[in-house]
Every structure is written in C-alpha cells, then in structure tokens.
Protein backbone atom coordinates (compact mmCIF):
# COMPACT_ATOMS: atom_id res chain seq x y z
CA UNK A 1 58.01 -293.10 -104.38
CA UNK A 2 56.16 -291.47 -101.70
CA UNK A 3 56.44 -289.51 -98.85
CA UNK A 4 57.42 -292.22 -96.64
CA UNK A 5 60.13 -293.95 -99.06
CA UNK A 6 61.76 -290.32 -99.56
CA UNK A 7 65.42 -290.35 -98.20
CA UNK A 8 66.92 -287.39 -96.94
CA UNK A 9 69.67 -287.83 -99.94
CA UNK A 10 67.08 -287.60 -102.30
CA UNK A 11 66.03 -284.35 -101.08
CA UNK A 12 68.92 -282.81 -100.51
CA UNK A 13 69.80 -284.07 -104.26
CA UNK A 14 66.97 -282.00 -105.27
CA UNK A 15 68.10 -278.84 -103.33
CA UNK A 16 70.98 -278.68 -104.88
CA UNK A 17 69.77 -278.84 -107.83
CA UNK A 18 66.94 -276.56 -107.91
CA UNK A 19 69.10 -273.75 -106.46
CA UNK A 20 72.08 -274.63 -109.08
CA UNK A 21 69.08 -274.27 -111.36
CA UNK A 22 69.10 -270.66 -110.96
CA UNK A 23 71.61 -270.04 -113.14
CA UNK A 24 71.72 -273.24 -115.12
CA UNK A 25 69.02 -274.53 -117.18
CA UNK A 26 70.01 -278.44 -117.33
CA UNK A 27 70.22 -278.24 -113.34
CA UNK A 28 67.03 -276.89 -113.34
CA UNK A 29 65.08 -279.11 -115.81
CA UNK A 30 67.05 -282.02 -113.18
CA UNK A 31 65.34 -280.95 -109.98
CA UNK A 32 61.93 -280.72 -111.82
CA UNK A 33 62.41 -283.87 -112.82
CA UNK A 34 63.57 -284.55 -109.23
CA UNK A 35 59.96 -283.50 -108.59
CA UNK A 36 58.19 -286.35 -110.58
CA UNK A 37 60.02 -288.53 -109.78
CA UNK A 38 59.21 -288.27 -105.65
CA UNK A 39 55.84 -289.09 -106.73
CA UNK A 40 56.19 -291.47 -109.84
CA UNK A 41 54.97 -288.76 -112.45
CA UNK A 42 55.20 -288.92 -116.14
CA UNK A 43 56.30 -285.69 -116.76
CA UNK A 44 55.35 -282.30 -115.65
CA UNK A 45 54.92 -278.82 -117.03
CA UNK A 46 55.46 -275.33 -116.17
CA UNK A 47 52.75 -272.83 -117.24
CA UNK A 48 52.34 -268.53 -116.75
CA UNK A 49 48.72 -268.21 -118.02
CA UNK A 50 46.65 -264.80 -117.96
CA UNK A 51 43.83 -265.64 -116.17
CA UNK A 52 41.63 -263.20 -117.97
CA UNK A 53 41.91 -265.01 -121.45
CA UNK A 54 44.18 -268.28 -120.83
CA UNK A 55 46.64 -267.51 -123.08
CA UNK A 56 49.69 -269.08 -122.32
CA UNK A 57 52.34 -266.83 -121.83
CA UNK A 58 55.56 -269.26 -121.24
CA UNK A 59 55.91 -272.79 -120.27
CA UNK A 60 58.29 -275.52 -119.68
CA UNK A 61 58.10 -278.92 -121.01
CA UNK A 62 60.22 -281.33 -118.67
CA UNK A 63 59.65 -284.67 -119.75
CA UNK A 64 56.64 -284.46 -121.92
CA UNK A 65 55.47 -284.93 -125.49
CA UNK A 66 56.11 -281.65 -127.30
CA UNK A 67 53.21 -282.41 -129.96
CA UNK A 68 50.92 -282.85 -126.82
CA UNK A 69 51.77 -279.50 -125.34
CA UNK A 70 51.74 -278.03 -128.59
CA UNK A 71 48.33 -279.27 -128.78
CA UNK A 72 47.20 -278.04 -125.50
CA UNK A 73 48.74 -274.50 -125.69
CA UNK A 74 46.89 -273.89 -129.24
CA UNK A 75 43.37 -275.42 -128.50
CA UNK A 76 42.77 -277.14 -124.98
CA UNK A 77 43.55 -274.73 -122.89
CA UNK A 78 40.57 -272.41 -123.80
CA UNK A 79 38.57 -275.23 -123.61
CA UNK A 80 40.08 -276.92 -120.26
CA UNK A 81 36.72 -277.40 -117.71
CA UNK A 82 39.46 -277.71 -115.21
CA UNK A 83 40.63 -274.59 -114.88
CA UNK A 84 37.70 -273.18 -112.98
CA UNK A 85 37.74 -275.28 -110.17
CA UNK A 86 41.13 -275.22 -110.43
CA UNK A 87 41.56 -271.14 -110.44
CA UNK A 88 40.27 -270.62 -106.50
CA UNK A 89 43.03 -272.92 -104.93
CA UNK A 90 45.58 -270.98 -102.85
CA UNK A 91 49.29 -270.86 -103.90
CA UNK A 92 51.27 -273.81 -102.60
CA UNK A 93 48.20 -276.10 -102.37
CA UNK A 94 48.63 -279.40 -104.70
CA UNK A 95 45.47 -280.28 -105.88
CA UNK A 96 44.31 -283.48 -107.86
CA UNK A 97 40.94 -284.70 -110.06
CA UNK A 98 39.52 -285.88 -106.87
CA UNK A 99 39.62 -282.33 -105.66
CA UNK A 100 37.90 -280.87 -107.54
CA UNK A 101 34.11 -281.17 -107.95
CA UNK A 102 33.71 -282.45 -111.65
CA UNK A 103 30.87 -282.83 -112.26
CA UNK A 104 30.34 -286.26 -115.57
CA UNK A 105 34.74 -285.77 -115.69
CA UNK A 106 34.66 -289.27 -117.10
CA UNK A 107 32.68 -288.08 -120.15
CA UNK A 108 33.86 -284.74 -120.93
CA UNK A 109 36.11 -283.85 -124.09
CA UNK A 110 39.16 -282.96 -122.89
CA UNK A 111 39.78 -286.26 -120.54
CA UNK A 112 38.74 -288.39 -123.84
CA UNK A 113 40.12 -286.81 -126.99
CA UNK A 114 43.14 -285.45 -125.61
CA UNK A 115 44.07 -286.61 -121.98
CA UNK A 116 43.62 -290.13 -122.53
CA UNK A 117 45.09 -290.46 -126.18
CA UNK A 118 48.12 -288.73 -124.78
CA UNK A 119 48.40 -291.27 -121.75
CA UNK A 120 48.16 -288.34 -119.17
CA UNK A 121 44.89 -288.87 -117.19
CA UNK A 122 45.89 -287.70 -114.25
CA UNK A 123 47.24 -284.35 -112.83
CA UNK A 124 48.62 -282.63 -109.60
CA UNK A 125 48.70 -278.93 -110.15
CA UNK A 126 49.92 -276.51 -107.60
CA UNK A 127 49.70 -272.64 -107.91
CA UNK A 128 53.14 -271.12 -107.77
CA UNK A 129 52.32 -267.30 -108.06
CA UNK A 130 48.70 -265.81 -108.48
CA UNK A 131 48.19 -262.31 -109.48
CA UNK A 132 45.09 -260.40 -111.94
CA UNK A 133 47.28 -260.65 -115.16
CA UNK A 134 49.69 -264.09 -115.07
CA UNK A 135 49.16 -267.37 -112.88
CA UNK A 136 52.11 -269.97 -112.74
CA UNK A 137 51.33 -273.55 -111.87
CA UNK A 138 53.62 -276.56 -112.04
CA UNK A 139 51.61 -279.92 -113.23
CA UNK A 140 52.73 -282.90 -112.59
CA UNK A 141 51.10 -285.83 -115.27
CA UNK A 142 50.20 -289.45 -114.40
CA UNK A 143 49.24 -292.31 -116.83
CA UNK A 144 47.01 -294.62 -116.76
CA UNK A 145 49.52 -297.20 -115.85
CA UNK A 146 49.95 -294.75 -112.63
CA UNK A 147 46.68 -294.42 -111.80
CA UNK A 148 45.39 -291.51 -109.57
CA UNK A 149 47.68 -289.26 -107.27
CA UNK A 150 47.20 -290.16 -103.84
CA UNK A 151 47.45 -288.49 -100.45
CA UNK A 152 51.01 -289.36 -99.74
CA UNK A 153 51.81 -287.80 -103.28
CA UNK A 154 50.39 -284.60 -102.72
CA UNK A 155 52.35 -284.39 -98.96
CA UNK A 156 55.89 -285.56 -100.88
CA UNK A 157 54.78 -282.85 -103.45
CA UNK A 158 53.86 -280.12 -101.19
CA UNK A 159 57.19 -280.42 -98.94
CA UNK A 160 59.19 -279.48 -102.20
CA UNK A 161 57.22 -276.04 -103.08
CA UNK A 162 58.73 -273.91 -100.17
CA UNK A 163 61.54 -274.13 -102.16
CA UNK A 164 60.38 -274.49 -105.37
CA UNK A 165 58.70 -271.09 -105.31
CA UNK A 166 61.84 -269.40 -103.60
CA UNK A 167 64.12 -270.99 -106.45
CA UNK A 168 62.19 -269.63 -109.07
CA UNK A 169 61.31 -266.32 -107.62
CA UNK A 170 65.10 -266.23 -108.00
CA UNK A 171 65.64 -267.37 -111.17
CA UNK A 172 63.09 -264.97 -112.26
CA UNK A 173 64.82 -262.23 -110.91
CA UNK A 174 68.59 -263.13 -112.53
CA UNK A 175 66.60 -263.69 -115.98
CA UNK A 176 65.22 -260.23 -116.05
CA UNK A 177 68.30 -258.66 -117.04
CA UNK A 178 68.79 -261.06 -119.82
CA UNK A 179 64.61 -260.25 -121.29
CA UNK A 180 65.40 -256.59 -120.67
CA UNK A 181 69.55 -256.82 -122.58
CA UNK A 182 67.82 -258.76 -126.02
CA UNK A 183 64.87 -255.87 -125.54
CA UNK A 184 67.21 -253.03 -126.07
CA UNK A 185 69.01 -254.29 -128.99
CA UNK A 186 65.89 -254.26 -130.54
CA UNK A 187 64.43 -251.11 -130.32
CA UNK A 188 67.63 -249.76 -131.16
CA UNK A 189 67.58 -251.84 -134.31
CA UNK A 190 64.14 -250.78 -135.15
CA UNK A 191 65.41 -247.19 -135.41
CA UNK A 192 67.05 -244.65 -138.59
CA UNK A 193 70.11 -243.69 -137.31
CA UNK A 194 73.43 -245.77 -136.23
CA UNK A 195 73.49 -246.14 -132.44
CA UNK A 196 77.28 -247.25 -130.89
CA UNK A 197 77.85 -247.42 -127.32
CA UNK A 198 81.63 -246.27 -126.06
CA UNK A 199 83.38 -247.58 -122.44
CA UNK A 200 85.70 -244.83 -120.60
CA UNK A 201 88.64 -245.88 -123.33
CA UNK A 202 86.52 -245.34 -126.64
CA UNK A 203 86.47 -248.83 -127.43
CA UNK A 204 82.88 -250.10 -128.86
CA UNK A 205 80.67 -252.27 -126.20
CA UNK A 206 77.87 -252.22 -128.96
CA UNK A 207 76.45 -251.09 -131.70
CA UNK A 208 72.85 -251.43 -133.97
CA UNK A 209 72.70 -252.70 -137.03
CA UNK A 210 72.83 -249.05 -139.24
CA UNK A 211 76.12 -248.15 -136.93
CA UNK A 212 77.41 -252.16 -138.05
CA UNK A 213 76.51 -251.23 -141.97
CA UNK A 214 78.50 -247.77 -141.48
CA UNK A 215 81.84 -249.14 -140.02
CA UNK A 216 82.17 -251.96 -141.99
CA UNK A 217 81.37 -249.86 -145.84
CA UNK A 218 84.68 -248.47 -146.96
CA UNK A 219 84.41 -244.63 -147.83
CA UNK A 220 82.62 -244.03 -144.75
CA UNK A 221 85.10 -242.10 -142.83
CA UNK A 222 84.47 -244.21 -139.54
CA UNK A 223 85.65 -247.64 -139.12
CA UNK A 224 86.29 -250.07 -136.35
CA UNK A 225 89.60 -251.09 -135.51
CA UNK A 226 90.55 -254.65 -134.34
CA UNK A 227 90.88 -253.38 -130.28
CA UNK A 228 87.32 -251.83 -130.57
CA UNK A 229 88.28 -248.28 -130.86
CA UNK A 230 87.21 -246.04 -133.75
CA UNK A 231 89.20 -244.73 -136.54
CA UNK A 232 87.53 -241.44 -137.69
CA UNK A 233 88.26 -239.01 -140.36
CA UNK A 234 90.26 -235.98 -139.52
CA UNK A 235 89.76 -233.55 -138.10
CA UNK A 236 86.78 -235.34 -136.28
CA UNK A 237 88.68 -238.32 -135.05
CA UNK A 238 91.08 -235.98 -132.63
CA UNK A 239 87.91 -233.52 -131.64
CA UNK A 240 86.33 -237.34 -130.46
CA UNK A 241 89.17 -238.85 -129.03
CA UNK A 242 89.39 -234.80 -126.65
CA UNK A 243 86.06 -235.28 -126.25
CA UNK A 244 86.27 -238.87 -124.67
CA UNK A 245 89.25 -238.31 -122.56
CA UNK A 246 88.26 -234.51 -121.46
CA UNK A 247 84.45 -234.87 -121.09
CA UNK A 248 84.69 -231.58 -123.28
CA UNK A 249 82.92 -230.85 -126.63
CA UNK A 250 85.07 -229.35 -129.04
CA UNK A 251 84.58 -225.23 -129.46
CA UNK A 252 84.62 -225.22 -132.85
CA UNK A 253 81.30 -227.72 -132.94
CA UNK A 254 78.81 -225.14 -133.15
CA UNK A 255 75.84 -227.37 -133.13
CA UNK A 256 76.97 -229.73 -131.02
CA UNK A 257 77.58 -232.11 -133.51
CA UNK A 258 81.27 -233.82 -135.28
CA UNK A 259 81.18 -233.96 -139.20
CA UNK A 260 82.62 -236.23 -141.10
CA UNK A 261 83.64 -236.27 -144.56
CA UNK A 262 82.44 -239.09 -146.65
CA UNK A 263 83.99 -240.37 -150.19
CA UNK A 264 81.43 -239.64 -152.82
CA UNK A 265 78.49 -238.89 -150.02
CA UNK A 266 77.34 -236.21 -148.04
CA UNK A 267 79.37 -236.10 -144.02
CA UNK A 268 77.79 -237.91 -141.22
CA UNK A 269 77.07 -236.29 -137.95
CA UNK A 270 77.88 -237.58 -134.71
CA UNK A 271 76.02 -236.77 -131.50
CA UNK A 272 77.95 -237.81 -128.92
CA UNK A 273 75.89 -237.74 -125.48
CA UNK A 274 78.04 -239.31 -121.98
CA UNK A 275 75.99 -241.75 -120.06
CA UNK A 276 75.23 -241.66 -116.26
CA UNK A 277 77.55 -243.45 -114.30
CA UNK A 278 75.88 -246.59 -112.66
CA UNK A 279 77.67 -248.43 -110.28
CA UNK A 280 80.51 -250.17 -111.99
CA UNK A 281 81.18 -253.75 -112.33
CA UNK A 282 83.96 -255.72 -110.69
CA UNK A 283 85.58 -256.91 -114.30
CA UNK A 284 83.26 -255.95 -116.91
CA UNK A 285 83.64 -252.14 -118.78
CA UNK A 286 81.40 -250.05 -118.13
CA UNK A 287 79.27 -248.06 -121.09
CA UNK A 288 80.49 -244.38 -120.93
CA UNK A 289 79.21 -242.46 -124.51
CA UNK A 290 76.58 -242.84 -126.58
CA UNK A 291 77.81 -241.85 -130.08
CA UNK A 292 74.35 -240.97 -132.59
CA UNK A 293 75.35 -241.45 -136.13
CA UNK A 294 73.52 -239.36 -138.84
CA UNK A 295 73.50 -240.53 -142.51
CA UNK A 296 72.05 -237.97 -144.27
CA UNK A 297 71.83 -240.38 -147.46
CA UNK A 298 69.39 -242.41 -145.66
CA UNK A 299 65.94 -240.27 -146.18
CA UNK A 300 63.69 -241.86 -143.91
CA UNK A 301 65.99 -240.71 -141.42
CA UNK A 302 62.81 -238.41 -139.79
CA UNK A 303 59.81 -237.99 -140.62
CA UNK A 304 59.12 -234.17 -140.78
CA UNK A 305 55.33 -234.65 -140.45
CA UNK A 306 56.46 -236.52 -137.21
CA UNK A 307 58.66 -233.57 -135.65
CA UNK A 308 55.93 -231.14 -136.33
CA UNK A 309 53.30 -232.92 -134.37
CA UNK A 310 55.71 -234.15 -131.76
CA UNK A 311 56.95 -230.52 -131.37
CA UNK A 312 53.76 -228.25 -132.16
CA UNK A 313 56.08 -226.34 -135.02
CA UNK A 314 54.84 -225.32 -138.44
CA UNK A 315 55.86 -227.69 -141.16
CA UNK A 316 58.82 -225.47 -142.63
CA UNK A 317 59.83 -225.37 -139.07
CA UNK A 318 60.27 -229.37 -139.14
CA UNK A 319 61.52 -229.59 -142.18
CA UNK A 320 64.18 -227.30 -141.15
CA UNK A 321 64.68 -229.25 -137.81
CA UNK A 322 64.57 -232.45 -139.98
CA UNK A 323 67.53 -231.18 -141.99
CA UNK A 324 69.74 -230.04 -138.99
CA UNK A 325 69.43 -233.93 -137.40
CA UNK A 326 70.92 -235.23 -140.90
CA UNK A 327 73.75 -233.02 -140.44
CA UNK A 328 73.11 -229.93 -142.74
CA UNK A 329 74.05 -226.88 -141.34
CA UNK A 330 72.43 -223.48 -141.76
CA UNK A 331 73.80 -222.20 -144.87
CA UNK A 332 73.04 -225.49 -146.82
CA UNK A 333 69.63 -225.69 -145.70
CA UNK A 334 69.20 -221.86 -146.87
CA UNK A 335 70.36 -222.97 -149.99
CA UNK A 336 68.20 -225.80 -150.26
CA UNK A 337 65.04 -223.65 -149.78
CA UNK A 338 66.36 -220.54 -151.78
CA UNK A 339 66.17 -218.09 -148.69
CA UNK A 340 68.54 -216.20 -146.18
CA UNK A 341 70.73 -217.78 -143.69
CA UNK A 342 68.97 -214.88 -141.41
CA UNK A 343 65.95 -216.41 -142.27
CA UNK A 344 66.49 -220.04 -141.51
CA UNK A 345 67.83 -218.32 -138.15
CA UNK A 346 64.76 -216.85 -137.32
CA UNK A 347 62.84 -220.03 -138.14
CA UNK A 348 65.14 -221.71 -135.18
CA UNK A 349 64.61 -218.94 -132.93
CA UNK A 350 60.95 -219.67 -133.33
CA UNK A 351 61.46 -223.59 -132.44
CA UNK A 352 63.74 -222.24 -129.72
CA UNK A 353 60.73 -220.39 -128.52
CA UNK A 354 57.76 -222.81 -129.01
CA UNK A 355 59.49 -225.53 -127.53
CA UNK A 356 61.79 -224.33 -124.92
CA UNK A 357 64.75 -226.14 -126.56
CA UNK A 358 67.86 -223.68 -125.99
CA UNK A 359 70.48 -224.98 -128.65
CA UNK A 360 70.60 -227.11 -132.20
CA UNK A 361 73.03 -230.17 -130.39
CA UNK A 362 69.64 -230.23 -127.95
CA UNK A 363 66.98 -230.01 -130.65
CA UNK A 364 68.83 -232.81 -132.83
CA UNK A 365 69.23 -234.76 -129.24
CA UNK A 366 65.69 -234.35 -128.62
CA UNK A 367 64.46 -235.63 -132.19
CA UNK A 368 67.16 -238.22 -132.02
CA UNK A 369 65.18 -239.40 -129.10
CA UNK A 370 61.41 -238.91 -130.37
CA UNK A 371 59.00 -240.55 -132.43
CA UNK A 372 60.48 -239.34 -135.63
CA UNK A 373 63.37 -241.42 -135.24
CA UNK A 374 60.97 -244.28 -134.83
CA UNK A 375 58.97 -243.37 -138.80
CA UNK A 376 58.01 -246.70 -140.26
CA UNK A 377 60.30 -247.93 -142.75
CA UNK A 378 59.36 -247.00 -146.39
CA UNK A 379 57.72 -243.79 -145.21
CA UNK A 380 58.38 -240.77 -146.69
CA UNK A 381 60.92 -238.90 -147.45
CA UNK A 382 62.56 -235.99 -144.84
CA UNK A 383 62.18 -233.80 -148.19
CA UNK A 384 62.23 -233.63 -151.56
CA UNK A 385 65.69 -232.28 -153.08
C-alpha cells in the first residue's frame, strides 16, 4: 500500500495504537507492524547502536527471523558498508539503497551472504534519535518478491515518524522507572547486610535477599508476619514499633542501633534510618524506614582493609569500626583485643576526629553505606577470633 491507497482509518488505526503502545507492548509491536504494512514491508527492526563501536545496545524484532537478527547483531553489524553512508542522514529522513552512493552494492558481502539468503534485500531506515553515544533507527525490510522501496513508500513512511518519535520518546520515559526499580534490587542484593524497606505502618514494601534469609530462619529473633509487619524479639520489637510511630530513637540505644537476641548466635543489629518524604502516591504506600540488618555471623560483613582506606584510619582503628557495624559493643570488642574499654574509647575518639563523624549510629551508617559493605564475596574475614 502506498501513500495514495492509505485511508484515513488506517491511520488513525495506527495512532491508536502506537500511543496505546506506550504502556502496552502487544499494542506497540501492532502499530509497528501498522508501519510495514503502509508500505508492503517484510518486517522491520528497532535498533539503539553506539555509533563509536556499533554495538548494539537494544533492539526490537517485529516480524522478523530471530536467527537472522541474531546473526546480524553478533557479526554483520561491524561489518555493515551501509552504515557509513547511512550515519550522516538527519533524524526523520527515510532513506533507501538508492540513496545512498554504493559504490559495486551488488557484489559486496553483506547483500550476498546474508541479505539475500535471508530474503531481505531491501531496506528503508530512518534515524529516530542521534546523539555521540546511542543512535536509534527503525528499518523496515523488503524481499526480493517486493522489490525496491519506492518514492511513494518513503512519503507513506515519513508521514508516520512525527509520531513515531513522540510515541517512543514517551515510552522511553514511562520505562525508565521500571530499568531504574530492577537496578536497585540489585545492588542491594549484591551487598553483606539485610536491607528491608518499612511504609508509615511498619509493614515490609521490600526486602534483599540476606533480610529474606533472616526472616524466614527460625531462631532469628525477627520474622515476618502474614500482614507484612515485623515480629521482633523483646525488648527490641516495642523500642521499633516507638520508633516507627514516634519518629524517636529509643534512649536507651546508645549507639544508635536495636539488638536482638538470637537462639544459639550472636544478636543482630538494626539501623533503622527514616527516608525523605517524596511526594506520595494516590493508592500506593509510600516507603518510610530503611531498617539495616547486621549479622555478625556473616564475616565478610566489611572488609576492615576497606574501612581503613575509605576512612584514612589506622588498621586497629577499622577493625574496631568493623566490629561496631556487626553489632559488638565496646566492652566486647575490649575483650576481644585484651585491652581497656577506655582504650577502645580513645581509639573512637580518634575516628571521631580524623573523620569528622560525631557518633557510633553515624559511623556504622556511614560504613553501612561505603565500599566496605560492597567487599567481594569470599574475601576476607572482618577478623580473626
């Protein structure tokens, strides 16, 4: 169909989907379809290419052999003799093989080893967005039985791409929230403490995979209940639950920190930190507290060489700071290197003073949220009982 044959239904079919495509993938993969189809294409494809090295960094295959594109995104790409002519055309100006000034195209490898024996011979790219480090183009494909894209093709094609381009600026912008939510859980995944997020009610929004390992071990002292909301040991389960509904830590938490008792284990230590307050969400809940859950079982917890650097503190002063973010408190980790309470104090007045960090609940916070917490797994120990 060209652009004389295209009804007004047609493009208004196309509209509808492409903006319905937005927000729904099978209404989008329709209207590119819709595309082709205008013009009698095969297929086409969807590329975001760094134009420094080619690498494809996304595509979309609507309507075309997956083995071919496979193909093409492993090998032909860095060997496509199209893409330089190709590269100079403006955004929003369809381009086909007559178009550009190839020079021997009939003989070259990519028409003959891979174009033809895939039945796409002909193309009508168009440059979507253009900047140093990504270029998107949408390609429609024609075969042989099509023959070369004509001048009415490229006008049918080119009336679509004011839209186009405004549909999927869109639907790039509604997607970014989704790359950046699977990002987080990651990084919170990759590191050594449990991580569990809290609404305004206490009740668990989410939670990394140490946090999930903690709540669901009996013995543990902390446990989920079925309406989301935490079950903690005494006394730490009413200084939380004050804490949550006042916005006030607990007096008796002298380094900031709750302690839990543990069957069999040494207590974990909870950081619990309130988070700004965006603007809220008609229905959703909103994430309130972050809770920080310290398992002092877990060695690799931080990686005292880590602190020290980080820091600029000796390495008995990291060890020591190592200690207080696993939840030991001063008279334990006196004990554990045979000296004075006094003197363990006066190794934390030192940190105090090299770093400018005025409490323990800040110098745990501030570890919690440094490269130690990120030391590789199987690393070292914290230190050696």
């Amino acid at each position: 169909m060209n652009a004389n044959q295209t009804t007004s239904g047609d493009f208004a079919g196309f509209v509808d989907d492409l903006y319905a495509g937005t927000l729904d993938d099978t209404a989008w993969d329709r209207a590119i379809l819709r595309i082709a189809d205008l013009v009698s294409a095969s297929g086409a494809l969807l590329f975001a290419v760094n134009p420094s090295n080619r690498e494809i960094l996304r595509d979309e295959n609507h309507r075309f052999d997956p083995d071919v594109l496979d193909n093409y995104r492993r090998y032909w790409v860095y060997h496509d003799c199209r893409l330089p002519y190709f590269m100079p055309a403006p955004v929003g100006l369809p381009v086909t093989e007559h178009m550009m000034p190839l020079s021997e195209w009939a003989k070259t490898p990519i028409l003959n080893e891979f174009l033809l024996p895939a039945d796409v011979p002909h193309f009508m790219p168009v440059w979507l967005h253009k900047s140093p480090t990504k270029c998107v183009t949408l390609s429609l494909q024609g075969s042989r039985k099509h023959g070369p894209f004509e001048a009415q093709d490229l006008e049918t094609f080119r009336q679509t791409l004011p839209h186009l381009s405004r549909a999927l600026e869109i639907r790039d912008r509604l997607e970014q929230p989704k790359i950046d939510g699977s990002t987080v859980p990651a990084a919170l995944d990759a590191v050594r403490f449990g991580v569990i997020v809290l609404d305004s009610a206490g009740k668990t929004l989410e939670s990394n995979h140490i946090a999930q390992a903690i709540l669901r071990s009996r013995g543990q002292g902390i446990q989920c209940k079925s309406d989301g909301t935490l079950r903690v040991r005494e006394p730490a389960g009413t200084q939380l639950g004050h804490w949550i509904s006042t916005g006030i830590p607990p007096r008796k938490s002298i380094d900031g920190l709750l302690h839990v008792s543990r069957e069999n284990a040494a207590r974990l230590s909870i950081m619990v930190t309130p988070l700004p307050k965006e603007r809220a969400s008609w229905i959703s809940r909103q994430p309130r507290w972050l809770l920080l859950i310290f398992d002092p079982e877990m060695r690799t917890a931080a990686d005292s060489e880590l602190i020290a650097k980080d820091l600029r503190i000796s390495a008995r002063e990291a060890e020591v700071s190592a200690l207080l973010l696993v939840g030991e408190n001063l008279q334990a980790i006196a004990r554990r290197f045979h000296v004075s309470r006094h003197t363990v104090r006066a190794q934390l007045k030192s940190i105090y003073k090299k770093t400018g960090i005025r409490s323990q609940s800040e110098l745990v916070r501030r570890i919690a949220l440094g490269p130690a917490a990120y030391a590789r797994v199987g690393g070292h120990t914290v230190f050696q009982p």
